[in-house]
Protein backbone atom coordinates (compact mmCIF):
# COMPACT_ATOMS: atom_id res chain seq x y z
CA UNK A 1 22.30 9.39 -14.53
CA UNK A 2 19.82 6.42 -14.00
CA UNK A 3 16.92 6.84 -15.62
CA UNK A 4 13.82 4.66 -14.89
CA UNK A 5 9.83 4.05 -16.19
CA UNK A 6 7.26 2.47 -13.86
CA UNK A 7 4.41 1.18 -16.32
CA UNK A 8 0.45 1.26 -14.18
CA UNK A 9 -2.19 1.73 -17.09
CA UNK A 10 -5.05 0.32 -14.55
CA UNK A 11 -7.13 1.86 -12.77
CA UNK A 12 -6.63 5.51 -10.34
CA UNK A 13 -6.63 3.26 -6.59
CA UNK A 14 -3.88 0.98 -8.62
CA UNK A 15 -1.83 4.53 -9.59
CA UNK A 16 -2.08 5.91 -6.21
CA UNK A 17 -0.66 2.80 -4.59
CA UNK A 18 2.33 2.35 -7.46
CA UNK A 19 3.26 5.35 -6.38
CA UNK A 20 4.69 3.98 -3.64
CA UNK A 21 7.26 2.77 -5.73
CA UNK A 22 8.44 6.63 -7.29
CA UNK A 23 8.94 7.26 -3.53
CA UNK A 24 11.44 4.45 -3.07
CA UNK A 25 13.14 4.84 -6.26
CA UNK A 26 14.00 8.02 -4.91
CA UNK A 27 14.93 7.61 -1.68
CA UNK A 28 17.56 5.17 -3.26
CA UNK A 29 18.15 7.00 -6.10
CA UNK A 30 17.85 11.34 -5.70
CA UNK A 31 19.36 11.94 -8.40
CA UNK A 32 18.02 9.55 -11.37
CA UNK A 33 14.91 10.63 -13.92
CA UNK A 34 11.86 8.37 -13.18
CA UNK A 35 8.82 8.37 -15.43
CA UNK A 36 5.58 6.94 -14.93
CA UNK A 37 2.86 5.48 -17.69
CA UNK A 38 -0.31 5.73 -16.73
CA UNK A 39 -3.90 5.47 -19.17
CA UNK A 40 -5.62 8.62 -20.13
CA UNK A 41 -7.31 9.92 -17.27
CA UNK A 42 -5.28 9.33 -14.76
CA UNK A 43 -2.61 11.83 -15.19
CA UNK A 44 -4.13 14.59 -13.06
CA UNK A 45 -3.31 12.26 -10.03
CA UNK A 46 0.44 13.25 -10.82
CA UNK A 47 0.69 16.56 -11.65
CA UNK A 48 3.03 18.70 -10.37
CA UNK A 49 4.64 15.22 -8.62
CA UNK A 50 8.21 16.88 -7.69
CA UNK A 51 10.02 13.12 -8.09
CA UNK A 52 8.83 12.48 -12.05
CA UNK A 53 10.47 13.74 -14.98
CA UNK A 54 7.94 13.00 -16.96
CA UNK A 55 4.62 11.38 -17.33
CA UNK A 56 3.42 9.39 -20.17
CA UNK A 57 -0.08 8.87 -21.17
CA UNK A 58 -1.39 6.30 -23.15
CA UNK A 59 -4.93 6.54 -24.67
CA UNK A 60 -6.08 3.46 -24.40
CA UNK A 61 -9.85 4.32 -25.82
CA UNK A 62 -9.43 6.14 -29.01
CA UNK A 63 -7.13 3.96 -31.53
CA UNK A 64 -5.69 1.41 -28.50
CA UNK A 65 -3.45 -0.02 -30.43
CA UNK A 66 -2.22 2.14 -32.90
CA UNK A 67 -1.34 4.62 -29.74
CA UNK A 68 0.03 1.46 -28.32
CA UNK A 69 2.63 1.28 -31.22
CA UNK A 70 3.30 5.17 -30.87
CA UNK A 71 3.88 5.02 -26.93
CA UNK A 72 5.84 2.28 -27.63
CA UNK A 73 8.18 4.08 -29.60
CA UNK A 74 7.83 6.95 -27.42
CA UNK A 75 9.74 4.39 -24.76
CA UNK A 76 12.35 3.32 -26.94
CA UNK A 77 13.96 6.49 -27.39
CA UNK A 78 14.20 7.14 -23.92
CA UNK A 79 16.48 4.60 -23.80
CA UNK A 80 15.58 3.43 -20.16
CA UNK A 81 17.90 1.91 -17.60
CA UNK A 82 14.99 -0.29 -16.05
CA UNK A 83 11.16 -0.73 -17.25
CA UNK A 84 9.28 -1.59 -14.25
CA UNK A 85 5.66 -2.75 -15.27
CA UNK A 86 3.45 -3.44 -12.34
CA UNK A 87 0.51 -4.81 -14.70
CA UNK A 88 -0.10 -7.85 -15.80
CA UNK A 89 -1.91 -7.68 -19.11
CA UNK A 90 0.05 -8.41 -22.81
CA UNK A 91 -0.36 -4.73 -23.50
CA UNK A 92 1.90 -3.27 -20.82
CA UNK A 93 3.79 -6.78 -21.60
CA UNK A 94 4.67 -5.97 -25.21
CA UNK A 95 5.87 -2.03 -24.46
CA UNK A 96 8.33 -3.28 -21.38
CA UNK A 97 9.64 -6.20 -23.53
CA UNK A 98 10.25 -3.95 -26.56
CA UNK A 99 11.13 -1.16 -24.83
CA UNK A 100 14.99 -1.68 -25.10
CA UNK A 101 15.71 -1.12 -21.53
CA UNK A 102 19.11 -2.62 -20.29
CA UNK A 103 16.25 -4.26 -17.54
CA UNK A 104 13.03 -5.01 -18.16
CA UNK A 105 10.83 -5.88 -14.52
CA UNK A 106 7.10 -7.39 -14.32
CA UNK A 107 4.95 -9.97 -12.67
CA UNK A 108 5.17 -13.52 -14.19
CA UNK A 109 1.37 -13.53 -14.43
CA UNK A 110 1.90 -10.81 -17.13
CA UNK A 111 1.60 -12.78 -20.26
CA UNK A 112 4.40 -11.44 -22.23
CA UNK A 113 6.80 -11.75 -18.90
CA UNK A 114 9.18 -14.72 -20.14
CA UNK A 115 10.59 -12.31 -22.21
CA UNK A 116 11.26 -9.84 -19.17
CA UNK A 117 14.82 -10.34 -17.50
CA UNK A 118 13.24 -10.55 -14.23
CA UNK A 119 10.00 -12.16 -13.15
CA UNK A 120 8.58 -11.63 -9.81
CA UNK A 121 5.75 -13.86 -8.32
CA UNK A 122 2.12 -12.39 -8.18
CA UNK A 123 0.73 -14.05 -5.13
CA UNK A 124 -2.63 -12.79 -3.85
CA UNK A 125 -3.14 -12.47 0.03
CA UNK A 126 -0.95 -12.02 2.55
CA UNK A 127 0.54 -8.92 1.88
CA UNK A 128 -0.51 -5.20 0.76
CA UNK A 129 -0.53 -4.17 -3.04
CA UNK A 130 2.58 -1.78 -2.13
CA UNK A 131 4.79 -4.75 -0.63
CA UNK A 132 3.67 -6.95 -3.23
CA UNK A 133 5.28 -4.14 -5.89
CA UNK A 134 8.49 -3.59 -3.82
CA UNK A 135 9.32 -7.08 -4.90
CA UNK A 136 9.91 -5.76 -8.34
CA UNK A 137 12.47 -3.35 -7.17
CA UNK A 138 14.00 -4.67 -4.01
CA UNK A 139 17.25 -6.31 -5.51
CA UNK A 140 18.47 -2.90 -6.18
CA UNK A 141 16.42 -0.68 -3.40
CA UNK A 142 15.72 -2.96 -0.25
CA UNK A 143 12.76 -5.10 1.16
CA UNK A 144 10.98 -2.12 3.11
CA UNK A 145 8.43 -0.53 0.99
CA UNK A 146 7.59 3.28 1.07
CA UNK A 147 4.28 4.66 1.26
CA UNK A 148 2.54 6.01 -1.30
CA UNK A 149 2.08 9.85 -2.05
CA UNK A 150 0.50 12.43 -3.87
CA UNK A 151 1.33 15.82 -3.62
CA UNK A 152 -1.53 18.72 -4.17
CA UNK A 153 -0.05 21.96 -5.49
CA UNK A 154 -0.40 25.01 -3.79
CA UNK A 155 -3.39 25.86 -6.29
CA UNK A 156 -5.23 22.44 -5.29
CA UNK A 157 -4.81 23.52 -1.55
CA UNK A 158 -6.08 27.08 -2.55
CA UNK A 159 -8.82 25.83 -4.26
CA UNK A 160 -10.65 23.58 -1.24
CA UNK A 161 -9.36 26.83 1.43
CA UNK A 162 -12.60 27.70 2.17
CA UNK A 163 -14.00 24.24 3.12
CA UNK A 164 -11.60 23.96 6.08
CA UNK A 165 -13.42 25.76 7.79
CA UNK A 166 -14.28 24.55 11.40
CA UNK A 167 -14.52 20.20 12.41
CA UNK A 168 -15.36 18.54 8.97
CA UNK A 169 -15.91 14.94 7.54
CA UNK A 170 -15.83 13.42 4.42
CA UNK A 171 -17.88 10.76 2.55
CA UNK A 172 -17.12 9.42 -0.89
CA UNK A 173 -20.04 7.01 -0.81
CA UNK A 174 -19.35 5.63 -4.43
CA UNK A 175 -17.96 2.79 -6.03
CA UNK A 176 -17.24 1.51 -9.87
CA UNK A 177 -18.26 -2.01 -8.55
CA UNK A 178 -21.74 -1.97 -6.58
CA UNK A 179 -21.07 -5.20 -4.06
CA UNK A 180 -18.17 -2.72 -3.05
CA UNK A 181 -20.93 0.19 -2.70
CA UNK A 182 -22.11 0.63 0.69
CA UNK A 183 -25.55 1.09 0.44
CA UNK A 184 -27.61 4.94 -0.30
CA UNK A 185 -29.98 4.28 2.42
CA UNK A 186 -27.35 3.18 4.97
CA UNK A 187 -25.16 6.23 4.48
CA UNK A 188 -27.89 8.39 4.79
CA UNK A 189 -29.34 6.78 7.88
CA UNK A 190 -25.48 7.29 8.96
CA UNK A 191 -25.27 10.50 8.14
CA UNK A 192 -28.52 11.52 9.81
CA UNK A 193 -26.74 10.14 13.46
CA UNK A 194 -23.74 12.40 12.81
CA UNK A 195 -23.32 14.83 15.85
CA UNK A 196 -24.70 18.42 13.69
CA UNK A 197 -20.98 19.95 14.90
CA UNK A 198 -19.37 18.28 12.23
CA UNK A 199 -19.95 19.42 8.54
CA UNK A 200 -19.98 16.98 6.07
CA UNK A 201 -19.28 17.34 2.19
CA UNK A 202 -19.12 14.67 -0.12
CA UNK A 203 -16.85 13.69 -2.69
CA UNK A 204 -16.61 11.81 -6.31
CA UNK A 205 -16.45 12.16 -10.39
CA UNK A 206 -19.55 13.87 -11.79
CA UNK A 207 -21.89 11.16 -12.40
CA UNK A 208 -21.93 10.50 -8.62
CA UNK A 209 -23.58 14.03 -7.91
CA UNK A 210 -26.52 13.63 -5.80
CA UNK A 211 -26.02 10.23 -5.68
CA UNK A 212 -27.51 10.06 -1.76
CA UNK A 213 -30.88 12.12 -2.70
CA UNK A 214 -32.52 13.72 0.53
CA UNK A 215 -30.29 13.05 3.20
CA UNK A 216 -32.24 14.90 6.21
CA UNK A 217 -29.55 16.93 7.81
CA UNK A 218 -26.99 19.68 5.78
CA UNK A 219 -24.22 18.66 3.86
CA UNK A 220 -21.99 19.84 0.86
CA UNK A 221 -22.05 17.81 -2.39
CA UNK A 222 -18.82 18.44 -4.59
CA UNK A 223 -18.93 15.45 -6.30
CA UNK A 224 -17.58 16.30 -9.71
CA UNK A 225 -16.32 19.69 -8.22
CA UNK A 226 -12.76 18.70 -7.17
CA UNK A 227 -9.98 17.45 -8.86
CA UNK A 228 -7.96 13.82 -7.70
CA UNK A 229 -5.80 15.89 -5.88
CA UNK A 230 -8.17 18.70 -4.67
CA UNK A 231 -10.16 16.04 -2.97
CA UNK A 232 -6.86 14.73 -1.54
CA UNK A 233 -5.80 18.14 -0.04
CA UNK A 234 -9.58 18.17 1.60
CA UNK A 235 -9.65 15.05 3.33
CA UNK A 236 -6.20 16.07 4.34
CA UNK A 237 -7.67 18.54 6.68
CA UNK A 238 -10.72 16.42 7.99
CA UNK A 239 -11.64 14.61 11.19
CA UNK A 240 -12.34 11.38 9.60
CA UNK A 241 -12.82 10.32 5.80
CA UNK A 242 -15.32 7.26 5.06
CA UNK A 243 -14.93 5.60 1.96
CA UNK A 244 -15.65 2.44 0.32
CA UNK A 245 -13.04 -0.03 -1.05
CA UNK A 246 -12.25 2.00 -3.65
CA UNK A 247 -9.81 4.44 -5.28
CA UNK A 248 -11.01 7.32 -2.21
CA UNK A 249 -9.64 5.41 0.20
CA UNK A 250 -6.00 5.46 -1.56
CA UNK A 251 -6.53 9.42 -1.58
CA UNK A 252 -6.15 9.35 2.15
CA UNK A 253 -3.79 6.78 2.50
CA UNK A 254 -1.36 9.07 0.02
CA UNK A 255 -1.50 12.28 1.77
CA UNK A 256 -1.30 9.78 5.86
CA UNK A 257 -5.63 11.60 6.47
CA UNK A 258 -7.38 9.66 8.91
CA UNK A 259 -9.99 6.97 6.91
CA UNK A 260 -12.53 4.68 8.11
CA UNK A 261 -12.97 2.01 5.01
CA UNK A 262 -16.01 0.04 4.85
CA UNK A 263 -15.51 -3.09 3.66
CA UNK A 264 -18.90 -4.67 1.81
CA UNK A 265 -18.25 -7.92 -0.63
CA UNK A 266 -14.28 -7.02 -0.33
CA UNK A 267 -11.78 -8.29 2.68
CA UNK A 268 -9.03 -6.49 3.36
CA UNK A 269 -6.65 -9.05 3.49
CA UNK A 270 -6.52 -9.21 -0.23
CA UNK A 271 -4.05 -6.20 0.05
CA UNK A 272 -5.59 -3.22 -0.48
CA UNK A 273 -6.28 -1.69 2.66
CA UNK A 274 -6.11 1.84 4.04
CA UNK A 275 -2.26 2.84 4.99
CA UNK A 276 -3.01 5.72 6.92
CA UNK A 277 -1.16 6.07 10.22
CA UNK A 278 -5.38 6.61 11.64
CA UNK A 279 -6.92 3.87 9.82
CA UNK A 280 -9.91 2.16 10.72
CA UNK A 281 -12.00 -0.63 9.19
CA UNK A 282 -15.79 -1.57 9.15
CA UNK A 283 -17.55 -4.84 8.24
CA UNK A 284 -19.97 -7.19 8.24
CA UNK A 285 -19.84 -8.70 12.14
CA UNK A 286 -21.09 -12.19 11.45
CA UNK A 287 -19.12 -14.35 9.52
CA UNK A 288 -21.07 -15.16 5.72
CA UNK A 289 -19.83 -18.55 3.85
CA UNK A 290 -20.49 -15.96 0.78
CA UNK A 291 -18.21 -13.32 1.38
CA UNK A 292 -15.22 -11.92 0.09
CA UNK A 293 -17.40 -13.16 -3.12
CA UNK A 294 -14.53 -11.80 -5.95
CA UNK A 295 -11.53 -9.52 -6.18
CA UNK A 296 -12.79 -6.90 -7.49
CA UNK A 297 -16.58 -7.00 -6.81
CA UNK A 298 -20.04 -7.28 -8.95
CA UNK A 299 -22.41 -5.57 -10.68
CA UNK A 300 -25.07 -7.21 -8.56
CA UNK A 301 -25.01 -9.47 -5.54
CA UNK A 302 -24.44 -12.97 -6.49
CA UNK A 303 -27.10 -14.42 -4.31
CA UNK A 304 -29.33 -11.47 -4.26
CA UNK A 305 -29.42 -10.15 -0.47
CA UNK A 306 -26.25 -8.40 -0.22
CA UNK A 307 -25.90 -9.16 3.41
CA UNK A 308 -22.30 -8.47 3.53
CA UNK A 309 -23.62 -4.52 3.28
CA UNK A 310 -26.72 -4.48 4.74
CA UNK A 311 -25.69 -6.10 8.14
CA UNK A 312 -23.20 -3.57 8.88
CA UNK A 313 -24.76 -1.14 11.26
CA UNK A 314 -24.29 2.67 11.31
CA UNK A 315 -22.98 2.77 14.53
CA UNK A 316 -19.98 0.60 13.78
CA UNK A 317 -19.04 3.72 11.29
CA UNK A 318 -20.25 6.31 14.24
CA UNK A 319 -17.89 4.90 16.78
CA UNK A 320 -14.52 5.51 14.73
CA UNK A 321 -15.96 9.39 14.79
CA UNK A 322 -16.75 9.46 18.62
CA UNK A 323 -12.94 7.95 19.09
């Protein structure tokens, strides 16, 4: 029996869209034992995932790198077929190169990957995140990505019952990075224009509770309320889900919910876009010499207007609704 790990310590949007990549190994592969390491935290997104053996966790706050040197060992007695690693920091490098797989996978930007006995071009642009990790695995799979997928249990679907109740939308108007944050005041003038039919609740982590103040018309705050894959099983069952470029709009993407993504310092084209089957994409109309500004976002606007958030209007967001 084959027996692989796939190694994603980063961040939840980058675990949702590896996930892509348990899919295909098992389309290809039914009947081998696939693992996945992911950082503490993060786990939750795959529990009860009905294609993973097991999942590993490394804590990567308390004692880094002496849990480092246990996980590592950890891996070596699984004696792995293949060690996929799909980041690209020495880390992640040193556990796949001493991992004593028979094949160890990364990215050549990885710094520890000329010890790995295959290295696969990171190229930025052009492509999605989830074709850009099928090139790790398509010598022995094929060129033709899967999507990715999480799976709420039957208690997460239980849990958000009574919210599907009636035409709902959701709103996860947070963001780690603020230039990736559309702004309070323009969600709320937003959510003010939304036809009173639909009811709206809003999702994140705890610290984004109340994070809109006084928003003028009813809606449901259960930010910190919901698991990962709670909130996945409600925006399952919703008319439309607006998120920022950020790890909600992977949620909907992994269980095909319709998404309109707001784009603010971010471009798609990076690779990170929505993957729904209803997908739909809002920003800035005018072209700004400033923007995409970074990968990943800022803390703060570089040049201190923010444009690329401000001049999106609340009607572009309205209109995916009223389609």
């Amino acid at each position: 029996m084959q027996k692989f790990l796939v190694i994603q310590t980063a961040f939840i949007g980058d675990v949702v869209l590896a996930t892509a990549l348990i899919e295909k190994l098992h389309q290809c592969f039914p009947d081998a034992k696939i693992d996945f390491l992911v950082r503490k935290g993060n786990e939750a997104l795959l529990a009860g995932h009905p294609w993973l053996n097991r999942v590993l966790v490394w804590n990567k706050k308390e004692g880094k790198l002496k849990n480092l040197w246990k996980m590592g060992g950890v891996i070596r007695r699984e004696k792995y077929e293949k060690v996929i690693n799909v980041q690209r920091f020495a880390a992640t490098g040193l556990l796949t190169t001493f991992s004593g797989a028979k094949e160890t996978i990364g990215f050549d930007k990885n710094p520890l990957s000329r010890f790995f006995s295959k290295r696969v071009p990171h190229v930025v642009g052009g492509m999605h995140e989830v074709d850009r990790n099928q090139k790790l695995i398509q010598d022995f799979t094929d060129g033709v990505p899967a999507k990715p997928r999480l799976y709420p249990t039957a208690a997460d679907e239980e849990r958000v019952r009574g919210y599907k109740v009636g035409t709902y939308i959701t709103v996860s108007p947070a963001s780690v990075w603020f230039t990736k944050q559309y702004p309070r005041e323009k969600w709320v003038e937003f959510l003010k224009r939304v036809p009173e039919e639909y009811g709206v609740y809003l999702l994140g982590g705890p610290g984004d509770r109340g994070i809109l103040g006084e928003v003028g018309r009813e809606v449901v705050d259960l930010s910190g309320q919901l698991s990962f894959l709670q909130s996945a099983a409600l925006m399952k069952g919703a008319v439309m889900n607006y998120v920022n470029d950020s790890a909600p709009m992977h949620f909907a993407s992994s269980v095909n919910a319709p998404v309109t993504a707001v784009y603010c310092s971010t471009v798609p084209s990076f690779g990170f876009g929505p993957l729904s089957d209803e997908r739909n994409i809002v920003e800035v109309k005018e072209k700004l010499d400033c923007r995409p500004c970074g990968l990943h976002g800022y803390r703060a606007c570089p040049k201190g207007h923010f444009n690329c958030a401000y001049k999106i209007e609340e009607g572009q967001l309205l209109q995916t609704l009223e389609r």
